[in-house]
N, C-alpha and C. Protein backbone atom coordinates (compact mmCIF):
# COMPACT_ATOMS: atom_id res chain seq x y z
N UNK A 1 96.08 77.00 85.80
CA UNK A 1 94.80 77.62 86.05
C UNK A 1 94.90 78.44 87.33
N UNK A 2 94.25 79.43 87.32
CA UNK A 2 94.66 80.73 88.23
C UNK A 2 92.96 80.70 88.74
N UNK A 3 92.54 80.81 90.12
CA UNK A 3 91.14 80.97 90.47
C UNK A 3 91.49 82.07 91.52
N UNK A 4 90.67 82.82 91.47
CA UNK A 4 90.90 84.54 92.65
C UNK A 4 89.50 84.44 93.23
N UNK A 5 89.56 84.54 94.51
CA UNK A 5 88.29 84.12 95.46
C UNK A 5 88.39 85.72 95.95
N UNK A 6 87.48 86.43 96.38
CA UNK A 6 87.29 87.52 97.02
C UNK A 6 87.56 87.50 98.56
N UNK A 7 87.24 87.94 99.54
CA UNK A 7 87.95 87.87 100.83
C UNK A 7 86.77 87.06 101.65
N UNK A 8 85.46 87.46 101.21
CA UNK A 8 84.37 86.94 101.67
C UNK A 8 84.11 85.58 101.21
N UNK A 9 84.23 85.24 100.16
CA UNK A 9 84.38 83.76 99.26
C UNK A 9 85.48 83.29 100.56
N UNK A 10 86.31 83.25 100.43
CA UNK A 10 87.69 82.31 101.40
C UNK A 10 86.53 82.81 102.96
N UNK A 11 86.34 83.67 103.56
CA UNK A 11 85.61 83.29 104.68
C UNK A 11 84.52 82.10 104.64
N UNK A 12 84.20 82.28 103.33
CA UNK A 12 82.87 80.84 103.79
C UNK A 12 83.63 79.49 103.56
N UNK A 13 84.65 79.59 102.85
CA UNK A 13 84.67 78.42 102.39
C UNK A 13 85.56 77.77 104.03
N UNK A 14 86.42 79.07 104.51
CA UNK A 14 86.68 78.62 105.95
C UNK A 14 85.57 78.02 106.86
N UNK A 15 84.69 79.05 106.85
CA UNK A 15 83.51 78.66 108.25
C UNK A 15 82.68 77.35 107.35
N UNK A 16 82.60 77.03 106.58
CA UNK A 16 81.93 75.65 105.85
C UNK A 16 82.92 74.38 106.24
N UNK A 17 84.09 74.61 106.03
CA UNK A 17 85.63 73.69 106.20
C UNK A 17 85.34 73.40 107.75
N UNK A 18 84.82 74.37 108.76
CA UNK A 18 85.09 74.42 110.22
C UNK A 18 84.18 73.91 110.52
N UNK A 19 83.19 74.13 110.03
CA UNK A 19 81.63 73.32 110.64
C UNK A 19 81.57 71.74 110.05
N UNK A 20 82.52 71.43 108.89
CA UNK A 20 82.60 69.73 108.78
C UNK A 20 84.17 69.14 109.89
N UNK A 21 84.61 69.93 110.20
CA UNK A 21 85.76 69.36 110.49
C UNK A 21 85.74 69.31 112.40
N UNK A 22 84.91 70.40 113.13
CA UNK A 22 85.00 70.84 114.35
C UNK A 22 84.43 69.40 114.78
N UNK A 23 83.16 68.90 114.48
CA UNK A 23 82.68 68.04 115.31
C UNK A 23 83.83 66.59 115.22
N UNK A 24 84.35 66.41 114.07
CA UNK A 24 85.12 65.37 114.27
C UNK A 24 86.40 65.94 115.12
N UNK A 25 87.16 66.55 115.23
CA UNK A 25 88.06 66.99 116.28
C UNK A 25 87.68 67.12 117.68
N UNK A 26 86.36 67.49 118.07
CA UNK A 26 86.43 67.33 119.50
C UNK A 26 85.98 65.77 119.44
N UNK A 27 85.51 65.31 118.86
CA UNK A 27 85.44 63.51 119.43
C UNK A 27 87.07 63.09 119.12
N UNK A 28 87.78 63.45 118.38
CA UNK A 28 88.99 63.07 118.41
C UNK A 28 90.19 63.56 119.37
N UNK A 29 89.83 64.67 120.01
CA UNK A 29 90.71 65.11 121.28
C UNK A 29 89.52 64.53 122.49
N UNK A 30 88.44 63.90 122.57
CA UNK A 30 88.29 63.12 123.75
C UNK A 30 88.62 62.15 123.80
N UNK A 31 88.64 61.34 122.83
CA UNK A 31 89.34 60.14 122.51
C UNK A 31 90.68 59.82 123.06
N UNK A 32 91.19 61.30 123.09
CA UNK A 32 92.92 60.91 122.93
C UNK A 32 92.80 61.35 124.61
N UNK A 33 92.34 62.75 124.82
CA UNK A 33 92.36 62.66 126.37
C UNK A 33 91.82 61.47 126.84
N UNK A 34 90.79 61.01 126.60
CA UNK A 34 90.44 59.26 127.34
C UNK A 34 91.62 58.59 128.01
N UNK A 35 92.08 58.21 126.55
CA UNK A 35 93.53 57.35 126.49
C UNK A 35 94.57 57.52 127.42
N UNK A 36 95.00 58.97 127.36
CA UNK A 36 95.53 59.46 128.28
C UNK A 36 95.05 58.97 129.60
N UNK A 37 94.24 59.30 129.63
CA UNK A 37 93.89 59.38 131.28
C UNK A 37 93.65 58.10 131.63
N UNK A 38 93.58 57.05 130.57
CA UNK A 38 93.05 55.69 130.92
C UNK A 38 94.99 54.98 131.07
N UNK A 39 96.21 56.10 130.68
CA UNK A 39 97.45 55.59 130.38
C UNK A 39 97.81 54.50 129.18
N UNK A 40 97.02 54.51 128.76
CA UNK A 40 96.89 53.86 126.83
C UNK A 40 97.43 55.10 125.98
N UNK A 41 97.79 56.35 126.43
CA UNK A 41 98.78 57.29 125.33
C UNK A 41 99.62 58.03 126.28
N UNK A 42 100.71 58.80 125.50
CA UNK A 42 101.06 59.65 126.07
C UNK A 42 101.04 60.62 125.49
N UNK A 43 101.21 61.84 125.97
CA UNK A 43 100.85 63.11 125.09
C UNK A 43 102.56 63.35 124.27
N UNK A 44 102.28 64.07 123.06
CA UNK A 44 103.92 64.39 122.22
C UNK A 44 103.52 64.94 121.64
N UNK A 45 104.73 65.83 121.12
CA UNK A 45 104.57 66.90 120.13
C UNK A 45 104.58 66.06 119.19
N UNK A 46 103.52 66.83 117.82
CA UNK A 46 103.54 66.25 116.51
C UNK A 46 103.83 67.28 115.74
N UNK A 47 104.97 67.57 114.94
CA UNK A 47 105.33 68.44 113.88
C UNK A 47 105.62 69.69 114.61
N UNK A 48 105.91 69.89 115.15
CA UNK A 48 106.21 70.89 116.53
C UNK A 48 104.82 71.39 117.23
N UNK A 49 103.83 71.12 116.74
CA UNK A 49 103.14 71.80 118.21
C UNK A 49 102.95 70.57 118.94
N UNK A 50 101.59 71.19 119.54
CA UNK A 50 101.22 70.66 120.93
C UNK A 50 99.68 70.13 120.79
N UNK A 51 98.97 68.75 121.32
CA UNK A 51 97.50 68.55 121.10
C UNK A 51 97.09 69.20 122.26
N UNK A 52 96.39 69.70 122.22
CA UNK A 52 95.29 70.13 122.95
C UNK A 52 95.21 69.63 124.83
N UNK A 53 95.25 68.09 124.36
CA UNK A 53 95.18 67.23 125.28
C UNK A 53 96.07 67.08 126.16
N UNK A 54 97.66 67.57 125.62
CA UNK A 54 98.67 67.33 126.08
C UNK A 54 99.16 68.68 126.98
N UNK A 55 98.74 69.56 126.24
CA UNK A 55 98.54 71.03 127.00
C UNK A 55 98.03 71.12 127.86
N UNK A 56 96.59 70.48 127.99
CA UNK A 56 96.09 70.37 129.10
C UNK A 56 96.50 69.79 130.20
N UNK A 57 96.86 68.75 129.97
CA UNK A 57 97.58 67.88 130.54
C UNK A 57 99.19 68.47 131.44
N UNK A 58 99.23 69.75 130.87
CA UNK A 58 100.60 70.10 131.52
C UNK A 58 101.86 69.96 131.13
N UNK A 59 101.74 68.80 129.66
CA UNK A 59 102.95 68.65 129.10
C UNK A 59 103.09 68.65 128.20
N UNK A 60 103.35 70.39 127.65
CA UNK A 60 103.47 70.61 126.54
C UNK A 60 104.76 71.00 126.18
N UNK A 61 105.25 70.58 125.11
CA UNK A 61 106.73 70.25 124.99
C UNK A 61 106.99 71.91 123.93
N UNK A 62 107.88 72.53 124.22
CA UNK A 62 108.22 73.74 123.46
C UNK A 62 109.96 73.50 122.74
N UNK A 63 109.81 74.34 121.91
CA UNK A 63 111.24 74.11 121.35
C UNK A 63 112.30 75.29 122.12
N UNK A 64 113.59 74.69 121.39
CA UNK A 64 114.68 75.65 121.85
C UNK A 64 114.46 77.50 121.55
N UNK A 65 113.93 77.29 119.94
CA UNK A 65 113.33 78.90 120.10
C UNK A 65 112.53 79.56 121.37
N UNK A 66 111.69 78.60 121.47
CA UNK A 66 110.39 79.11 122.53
C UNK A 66 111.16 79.18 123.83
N UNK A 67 112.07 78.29 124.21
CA UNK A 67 112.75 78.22 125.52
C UNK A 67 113.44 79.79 125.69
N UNK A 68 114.05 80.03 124.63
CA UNK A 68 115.10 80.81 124.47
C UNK A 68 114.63 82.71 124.40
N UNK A 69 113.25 82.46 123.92
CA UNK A 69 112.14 83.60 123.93
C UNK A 69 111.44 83.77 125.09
N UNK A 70 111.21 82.58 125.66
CA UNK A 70 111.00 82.60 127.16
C UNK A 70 112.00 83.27 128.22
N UNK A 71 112.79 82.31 128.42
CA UNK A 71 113.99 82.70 129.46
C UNK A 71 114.97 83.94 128.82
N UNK A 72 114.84 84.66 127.70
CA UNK A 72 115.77 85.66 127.36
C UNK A 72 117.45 85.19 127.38
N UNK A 73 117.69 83.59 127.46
CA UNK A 73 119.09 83.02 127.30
C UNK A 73 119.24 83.17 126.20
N UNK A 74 120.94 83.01 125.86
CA UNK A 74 121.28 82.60 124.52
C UNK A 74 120.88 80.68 124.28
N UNK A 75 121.33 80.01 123.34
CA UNK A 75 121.22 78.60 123.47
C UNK A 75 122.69 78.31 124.07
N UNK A 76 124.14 78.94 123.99
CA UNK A 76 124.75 78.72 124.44
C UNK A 76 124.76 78.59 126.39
N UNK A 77 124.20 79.57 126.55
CA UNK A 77 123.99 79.94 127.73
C UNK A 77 122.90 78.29 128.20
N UNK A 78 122.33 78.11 127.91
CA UNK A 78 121.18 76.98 127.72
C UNK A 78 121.96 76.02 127.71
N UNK A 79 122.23 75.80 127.09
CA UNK A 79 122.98 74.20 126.89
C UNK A 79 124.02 74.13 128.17
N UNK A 80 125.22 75.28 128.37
CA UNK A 80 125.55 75.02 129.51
C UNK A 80 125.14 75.28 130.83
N UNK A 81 124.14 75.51 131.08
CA UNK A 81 123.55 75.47 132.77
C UNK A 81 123.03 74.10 131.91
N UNK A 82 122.07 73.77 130.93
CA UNK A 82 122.06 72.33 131.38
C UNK A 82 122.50 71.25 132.08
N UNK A 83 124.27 71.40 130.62
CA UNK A 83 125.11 70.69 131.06
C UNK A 83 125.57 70.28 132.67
N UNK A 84 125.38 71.96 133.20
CA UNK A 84 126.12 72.46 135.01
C UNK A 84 125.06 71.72 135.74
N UNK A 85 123.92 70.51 134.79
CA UNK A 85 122.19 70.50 135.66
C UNK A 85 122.00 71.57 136.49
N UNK A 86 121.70 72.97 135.91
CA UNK A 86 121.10 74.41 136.49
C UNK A 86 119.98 74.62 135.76
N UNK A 87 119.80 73.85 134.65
CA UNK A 87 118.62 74.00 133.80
C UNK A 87 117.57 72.60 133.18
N UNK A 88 116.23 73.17 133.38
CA UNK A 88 115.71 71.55 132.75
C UNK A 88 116.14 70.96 132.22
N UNK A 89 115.82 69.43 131.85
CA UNK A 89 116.58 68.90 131.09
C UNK A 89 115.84 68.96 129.98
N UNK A 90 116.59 68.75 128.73
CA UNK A 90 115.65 68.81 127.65
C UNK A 90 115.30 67.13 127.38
N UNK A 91 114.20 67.08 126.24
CA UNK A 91 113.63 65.82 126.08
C UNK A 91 114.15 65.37 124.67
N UNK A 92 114.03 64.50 124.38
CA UNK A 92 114.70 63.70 123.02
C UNK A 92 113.22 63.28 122.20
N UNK A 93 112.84 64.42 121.19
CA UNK A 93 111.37 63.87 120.46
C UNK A 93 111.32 63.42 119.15
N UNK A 94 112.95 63.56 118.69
CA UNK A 94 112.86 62.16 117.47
C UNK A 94 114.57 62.31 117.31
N UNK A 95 115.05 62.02 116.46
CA UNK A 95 116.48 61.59 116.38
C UNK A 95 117.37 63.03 115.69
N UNK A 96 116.81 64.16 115.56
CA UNK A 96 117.32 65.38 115.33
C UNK A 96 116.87 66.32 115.99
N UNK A 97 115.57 66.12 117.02
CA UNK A 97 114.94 67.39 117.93
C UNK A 97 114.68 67.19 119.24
N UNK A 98 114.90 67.96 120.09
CA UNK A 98 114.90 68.19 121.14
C UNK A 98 113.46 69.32 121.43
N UNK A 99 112.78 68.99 123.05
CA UNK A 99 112.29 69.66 124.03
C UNK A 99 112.36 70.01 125.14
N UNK A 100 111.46 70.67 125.35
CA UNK A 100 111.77 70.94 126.73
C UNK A 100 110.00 71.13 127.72
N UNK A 101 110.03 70.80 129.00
CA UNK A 101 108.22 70.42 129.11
C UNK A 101 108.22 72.27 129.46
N UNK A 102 107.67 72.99 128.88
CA UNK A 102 107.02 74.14 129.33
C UNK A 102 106.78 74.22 130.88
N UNK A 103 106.17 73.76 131.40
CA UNK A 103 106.08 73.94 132.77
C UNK A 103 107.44 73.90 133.64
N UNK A 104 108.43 72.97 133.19
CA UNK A 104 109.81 73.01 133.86
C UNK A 104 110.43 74.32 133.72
N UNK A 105 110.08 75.01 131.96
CA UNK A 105 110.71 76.00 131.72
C UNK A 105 110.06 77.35 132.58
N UNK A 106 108.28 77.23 132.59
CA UNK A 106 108.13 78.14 133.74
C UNK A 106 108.61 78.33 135.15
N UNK A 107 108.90 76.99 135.61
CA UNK A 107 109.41 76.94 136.89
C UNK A 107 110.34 77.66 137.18
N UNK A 108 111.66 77.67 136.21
CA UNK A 108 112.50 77.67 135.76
C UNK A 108 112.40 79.29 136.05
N UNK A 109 111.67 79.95 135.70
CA UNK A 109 111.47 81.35 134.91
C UNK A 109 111.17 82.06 136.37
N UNK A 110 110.82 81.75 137.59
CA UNK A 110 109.94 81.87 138.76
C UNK A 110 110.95 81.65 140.17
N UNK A 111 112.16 80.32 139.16
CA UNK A 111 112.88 80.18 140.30
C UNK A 111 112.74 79.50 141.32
N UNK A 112 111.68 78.40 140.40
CA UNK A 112 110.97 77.60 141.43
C UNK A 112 111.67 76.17 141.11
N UNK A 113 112.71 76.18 140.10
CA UNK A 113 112.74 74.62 139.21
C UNK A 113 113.62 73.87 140.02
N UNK A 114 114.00 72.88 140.37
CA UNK A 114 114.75 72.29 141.61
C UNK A 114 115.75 71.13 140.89
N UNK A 115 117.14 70.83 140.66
CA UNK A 115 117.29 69.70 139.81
C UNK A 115 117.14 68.91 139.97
């Protein structure tokens, strides 16, 4: 079965989707900032981004692309100033991916990052 919505149809059905879903998301990112701040969570990337909370928070974890789009390195180049500790360290966020905290990588970018 094939259904074709017009462009205006998919806008409402967005802004209808947003107006049931918005109020439960901000009680659910105070919740989690709470936690946070009460040290009952820590902030992490989920599925590669970033919550809200954790951004705010300052620690928002970016990937090797984003590092690498940032700083204009290769990953080779990356991995060894790591290695040389000339570069943040990256973080371990499940058993095949790696981060890195954004703010280290700005530091980093400024010349401000210290090992």
């Amino acid at each position: 079965m094939k259904i074709e919505l017009e462009t205006n149809e998919i806008k409402a059905i967005a802004a209808a989707v947003a107006e049931i879903l918005a109020p439960r998301l901000s009680a659910l990112e105070a919740a989690v900032s709470k936690a946070i701040a009460a040290g009952q969570a820590k902030p992490q990337a989920i599925n590669g981004t970033q919550s809200t909370a954790a951004a705010q928070a300052g620690d928002a974890m970016i990937s090797l692309t984003e590092v690498k789009r940032l700083t204009g390195l290769s990953s080779s180049t990356i991995w060894r100033r790591h290695h040389d500790g000339c570069f943040p360290p990256k973080r371990q966020l499940s058993t095949r991916r790696v981060g890195w905290l954004r703010a280290e990588v700005d530091a980093y970018r400024r010349g401000q990052w210290v090992a």
